[in-house]
Protein backbone atom coordinates (compact mmCIF):
# COMPACT_ATOMS: atom_id res chain seq x y z
CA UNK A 1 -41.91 -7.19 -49.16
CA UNK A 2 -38.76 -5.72 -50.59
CA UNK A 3 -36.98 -5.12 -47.49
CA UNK A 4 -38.21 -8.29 -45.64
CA UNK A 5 -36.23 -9.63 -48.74
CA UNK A 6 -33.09 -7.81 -48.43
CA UNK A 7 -32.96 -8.01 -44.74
CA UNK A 8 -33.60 -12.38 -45.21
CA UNK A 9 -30.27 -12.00 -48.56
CA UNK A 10 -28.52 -9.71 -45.36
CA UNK A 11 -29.19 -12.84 -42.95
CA UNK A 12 -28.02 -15.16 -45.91
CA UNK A 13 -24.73 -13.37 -46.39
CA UNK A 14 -24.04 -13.86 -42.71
CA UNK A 15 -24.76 -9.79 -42.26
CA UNK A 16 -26.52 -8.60 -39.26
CA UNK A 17 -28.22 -5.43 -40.27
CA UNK A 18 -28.62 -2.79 -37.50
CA UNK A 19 -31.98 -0.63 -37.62
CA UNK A 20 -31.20 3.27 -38.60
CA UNK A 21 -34.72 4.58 -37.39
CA UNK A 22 -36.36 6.79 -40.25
CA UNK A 23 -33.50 5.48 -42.42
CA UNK A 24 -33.10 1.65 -42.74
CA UNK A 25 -30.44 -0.58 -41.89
CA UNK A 26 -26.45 -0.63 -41.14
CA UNK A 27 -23.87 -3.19 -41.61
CA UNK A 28 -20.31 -3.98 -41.75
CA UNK A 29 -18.44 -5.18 -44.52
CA UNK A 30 -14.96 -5.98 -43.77
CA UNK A 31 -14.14 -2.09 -43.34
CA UNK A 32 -16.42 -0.43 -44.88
CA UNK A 33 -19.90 0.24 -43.60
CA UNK A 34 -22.94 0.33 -45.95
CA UNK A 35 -26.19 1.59 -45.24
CA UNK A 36 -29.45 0.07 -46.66
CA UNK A 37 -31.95 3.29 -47.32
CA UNK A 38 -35.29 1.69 -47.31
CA UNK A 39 -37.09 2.82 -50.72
CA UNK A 40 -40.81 3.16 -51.63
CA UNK A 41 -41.89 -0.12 -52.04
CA UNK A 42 -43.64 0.92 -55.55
CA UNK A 43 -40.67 2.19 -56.85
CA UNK A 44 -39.59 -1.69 -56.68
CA UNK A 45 -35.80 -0.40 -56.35
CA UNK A 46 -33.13 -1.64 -53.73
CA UNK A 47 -30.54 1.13 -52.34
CA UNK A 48 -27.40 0.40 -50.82
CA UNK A 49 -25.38 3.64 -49.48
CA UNK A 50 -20.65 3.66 -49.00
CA UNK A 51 -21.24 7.24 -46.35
CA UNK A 52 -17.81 9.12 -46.00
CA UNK A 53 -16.20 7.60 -48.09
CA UNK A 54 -14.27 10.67 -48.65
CA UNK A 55 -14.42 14.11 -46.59
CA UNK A 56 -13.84 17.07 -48.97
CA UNK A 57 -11.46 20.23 -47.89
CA UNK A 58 -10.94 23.42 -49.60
CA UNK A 59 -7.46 22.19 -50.55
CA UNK A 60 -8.51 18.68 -52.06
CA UNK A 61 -12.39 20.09 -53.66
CA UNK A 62 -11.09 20.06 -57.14
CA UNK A 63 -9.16 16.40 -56.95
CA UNK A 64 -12.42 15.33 -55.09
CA UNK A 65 -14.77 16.29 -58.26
CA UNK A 66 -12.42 14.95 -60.41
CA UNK A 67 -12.27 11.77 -59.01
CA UNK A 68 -15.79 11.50 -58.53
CA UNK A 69 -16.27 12.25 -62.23
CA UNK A 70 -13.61 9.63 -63.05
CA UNK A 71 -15.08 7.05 -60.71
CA UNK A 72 -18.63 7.52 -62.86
CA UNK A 73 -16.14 6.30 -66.00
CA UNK A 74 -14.70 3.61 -64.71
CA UNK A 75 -17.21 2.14 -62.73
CA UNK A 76 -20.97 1.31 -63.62
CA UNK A 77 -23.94 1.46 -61.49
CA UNK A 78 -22.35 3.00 -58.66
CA UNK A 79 -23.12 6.91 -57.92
CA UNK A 80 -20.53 9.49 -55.92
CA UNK A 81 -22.30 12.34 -54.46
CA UNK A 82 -21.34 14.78 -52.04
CA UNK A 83 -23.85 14.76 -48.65
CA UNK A 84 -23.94 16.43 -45.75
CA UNK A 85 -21.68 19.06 -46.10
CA UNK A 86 -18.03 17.77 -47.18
CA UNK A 87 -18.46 14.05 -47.38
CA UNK A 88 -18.16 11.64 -50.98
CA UNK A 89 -20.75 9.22 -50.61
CA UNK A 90 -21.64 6.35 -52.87
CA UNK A 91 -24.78 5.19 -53.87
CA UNK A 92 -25.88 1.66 -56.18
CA UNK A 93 -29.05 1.71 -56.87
CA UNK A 94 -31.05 -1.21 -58.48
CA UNK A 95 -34.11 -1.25 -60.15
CA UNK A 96 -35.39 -4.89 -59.35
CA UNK A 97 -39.03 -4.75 -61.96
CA UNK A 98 -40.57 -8.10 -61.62
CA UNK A 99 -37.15 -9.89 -60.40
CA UNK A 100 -36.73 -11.41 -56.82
CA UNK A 101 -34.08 -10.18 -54.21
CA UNK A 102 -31.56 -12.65 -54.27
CA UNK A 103 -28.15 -13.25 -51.68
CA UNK A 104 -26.41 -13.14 -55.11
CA UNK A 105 -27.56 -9.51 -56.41
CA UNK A 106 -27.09 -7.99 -53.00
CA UNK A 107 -23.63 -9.51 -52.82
CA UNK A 108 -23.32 -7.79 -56.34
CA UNK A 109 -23.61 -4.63 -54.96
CA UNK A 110 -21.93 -4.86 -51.77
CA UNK A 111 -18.71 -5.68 -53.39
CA UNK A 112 -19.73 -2.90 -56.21
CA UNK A 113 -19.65 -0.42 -53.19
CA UNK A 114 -16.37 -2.17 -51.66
CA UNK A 115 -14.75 -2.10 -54.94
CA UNK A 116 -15.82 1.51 -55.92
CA UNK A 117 -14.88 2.93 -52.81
CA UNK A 118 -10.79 1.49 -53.22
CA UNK A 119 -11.15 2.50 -56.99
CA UNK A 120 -11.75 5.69 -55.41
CA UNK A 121 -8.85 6.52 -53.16
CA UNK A 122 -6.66 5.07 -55.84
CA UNK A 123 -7.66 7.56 -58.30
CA UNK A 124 -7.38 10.06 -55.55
CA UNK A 125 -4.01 8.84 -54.57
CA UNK A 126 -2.61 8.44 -57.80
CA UNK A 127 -2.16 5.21 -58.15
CA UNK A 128 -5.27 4.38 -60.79
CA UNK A 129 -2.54 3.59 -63.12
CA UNK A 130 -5.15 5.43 -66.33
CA UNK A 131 -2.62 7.79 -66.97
């Protein structure tokens, strides 16, 4: 029921969701994409995905963990983790309990994810302005 949810707040939005098989779902927003992982329906808990966000080298690991770390500060809910090899990936995940999926909460955390993944780069590039 959860995902016939999300996929109906997707619709909403004015998303088109494209199936991921043994994953979930795909869409576009503005430039980033974001990836709906389908969860155990018991655990009653929606996850959006930001993949490659970020691709780590030798030469940029240590500013990558950093910034990760620093992103976790300044920005709630949303999770940087490094998958598939190289690649800074960000994760919000919501516990939904009792609550209904609504357009508004997955909006939330789309523009979480869009806003995370610029907060980001800036504290990559320097330009975070926390110094």
């Amino acid at each position: 029921m959860i995902k016939e949810n999300v996929l109906k707040a997707l619709s909403a939005l004015g998303f088109i969701p494209e199936e991921i098989e043994e994953f979930g779902y795909r869409f576009d927003y503005e430039d980033l994409i974001v990836l709906y992982a389908i969860d155990d329906e018991e655990t009653k808990c929606i996850t959006l995905k930001a993949p490659n966000v970020f691709d780590i080298t030798d030469d940029n690991r240590v500013a990558a963990l950093e910034a990760m770390a620093k992103l976790c500060d300044k920005v709630k809910y949303v999770q940087p983790h490094i998958a598939f090899g190289n690649k800074v990936w960000l994760t919000y995940q919501h516990y939904l309990g009792d609550n209904e999926v609504t357009p508004e909460l997955i909006e939330h955390m789309i523009r979480a994810l869009a806003y995370s993944t610029i907060t980001i780069h800036n504290i990559l590039n320097g330009n975070d302005n926390d110094d």
